[in-house]
Protein backbone atom coordinates (compact mmCIF):
# COMPACT_ATOMS: atom_id res chain seq x y z
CA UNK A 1 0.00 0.00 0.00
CA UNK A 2 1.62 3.01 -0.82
CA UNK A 3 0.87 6.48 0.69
CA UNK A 4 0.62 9.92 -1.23
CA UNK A 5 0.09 13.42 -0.14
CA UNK A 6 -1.76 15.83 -1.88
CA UNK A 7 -2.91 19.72 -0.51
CA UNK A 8 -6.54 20.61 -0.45
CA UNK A 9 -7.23 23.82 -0.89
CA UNK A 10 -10.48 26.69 -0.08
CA UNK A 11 -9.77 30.47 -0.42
CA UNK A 12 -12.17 32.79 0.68
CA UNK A 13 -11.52 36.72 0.27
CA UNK A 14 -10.34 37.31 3.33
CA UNK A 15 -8.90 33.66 4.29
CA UNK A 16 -7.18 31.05 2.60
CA UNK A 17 -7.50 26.93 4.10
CA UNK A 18 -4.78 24.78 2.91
CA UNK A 19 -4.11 21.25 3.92
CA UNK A 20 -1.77 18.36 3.31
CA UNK A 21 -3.78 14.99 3.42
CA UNK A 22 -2.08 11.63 3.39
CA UNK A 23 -4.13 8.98 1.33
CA UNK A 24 -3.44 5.57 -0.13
CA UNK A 25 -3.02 5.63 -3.61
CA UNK A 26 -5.63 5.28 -6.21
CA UNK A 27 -7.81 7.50 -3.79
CA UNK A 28 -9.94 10.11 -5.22
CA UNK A 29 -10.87 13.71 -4.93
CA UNK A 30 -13.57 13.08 -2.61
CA UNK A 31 -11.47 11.08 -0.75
CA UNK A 32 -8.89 13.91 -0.18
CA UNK A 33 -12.10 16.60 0.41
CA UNK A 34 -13.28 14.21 2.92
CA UNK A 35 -9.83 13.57 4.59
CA UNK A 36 -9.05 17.27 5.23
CA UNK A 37 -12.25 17.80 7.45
CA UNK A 38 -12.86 20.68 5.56
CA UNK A 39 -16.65 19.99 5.17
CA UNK A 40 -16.88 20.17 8.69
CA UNK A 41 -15.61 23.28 9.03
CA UNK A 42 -16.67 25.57 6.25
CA UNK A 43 -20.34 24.86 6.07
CA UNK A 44 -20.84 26.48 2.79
CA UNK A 45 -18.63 24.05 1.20
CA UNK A 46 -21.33 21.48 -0.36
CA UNK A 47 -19.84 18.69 -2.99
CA UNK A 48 -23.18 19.16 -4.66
CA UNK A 49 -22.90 22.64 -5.36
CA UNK A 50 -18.90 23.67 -5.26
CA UNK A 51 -17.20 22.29 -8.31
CA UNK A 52 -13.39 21.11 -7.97
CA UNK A 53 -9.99 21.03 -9.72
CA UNK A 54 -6.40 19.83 -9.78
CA UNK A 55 -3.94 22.24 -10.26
CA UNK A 56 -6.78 24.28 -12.06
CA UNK A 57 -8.09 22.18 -14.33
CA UNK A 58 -11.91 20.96 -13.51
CA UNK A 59 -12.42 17.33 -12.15
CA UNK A 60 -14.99 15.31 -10.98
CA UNK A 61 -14.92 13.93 -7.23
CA UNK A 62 -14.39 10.21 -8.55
CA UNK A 63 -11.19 11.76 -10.76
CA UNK A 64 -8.01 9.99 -8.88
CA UNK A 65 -5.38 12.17 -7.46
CA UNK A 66 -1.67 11.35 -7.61
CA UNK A 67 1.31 12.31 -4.84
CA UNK A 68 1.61 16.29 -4.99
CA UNK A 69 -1.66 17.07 -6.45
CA UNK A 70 -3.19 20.22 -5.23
CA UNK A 71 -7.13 19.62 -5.16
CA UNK A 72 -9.09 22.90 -5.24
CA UNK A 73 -12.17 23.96 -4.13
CA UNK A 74 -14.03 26.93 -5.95
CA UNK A 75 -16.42 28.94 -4.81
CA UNK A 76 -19.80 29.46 -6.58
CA UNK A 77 -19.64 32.80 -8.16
CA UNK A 78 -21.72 35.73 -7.28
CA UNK A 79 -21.64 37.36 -10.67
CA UNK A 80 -20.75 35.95 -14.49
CA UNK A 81 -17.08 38.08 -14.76
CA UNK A 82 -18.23 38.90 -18.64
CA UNK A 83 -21.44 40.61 -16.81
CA UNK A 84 -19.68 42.39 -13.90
CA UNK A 85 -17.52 44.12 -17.00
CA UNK A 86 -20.45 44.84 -19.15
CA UNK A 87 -22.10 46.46 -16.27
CA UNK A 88 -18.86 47.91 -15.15
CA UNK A 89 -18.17 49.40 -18.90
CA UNK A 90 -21.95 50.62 -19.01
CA UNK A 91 -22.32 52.36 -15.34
CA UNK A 92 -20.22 55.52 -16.49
């Protein structure tokens, strides 16, 4: 059985939660979510809603990590960034 770590990560605006996880190998995402206990922490963190990467690039939860990955956690956005700038562009 070998062991890998990989870093889960959650930034907020004003706070940033990053932890190394140690998992067995051919573990997945949700594996490494669960595993940091950041669900029980954060309760706005849902693995319905919140979609989730490696290294930036979207997964699933049953994707399989691999020793370093960093598994993100993004938060639902408020605003579409092309209609913040159209508003933005329009308001003067």
């Amino acid at each position: 059985m070998n062991i890998i770590q990989v870093t889960v990560v959650y930034a907020l605006p004003d706070i940033q939660y990053i932890y190394e996880v140690n998992l067995r190998s051919r573990s997945t995402v949700k594996d490494a979510i669960l595993a940091s206990n950041l669900l029980k922490k954060i309760d706005s963190i849902s693995l319905h809603n919140n979609r989730v990467g490696i290294h930036n690039k979207l997964v699933n939860l049953k994707s399989h990590v691999k020793d370093g990955d960093r598994i993100e956690i993004y938060r639902n956005l408020i605003i579409d960034p092309k209609e913040r700038r159209r508003k933005k562009v329009f308001c003067f």
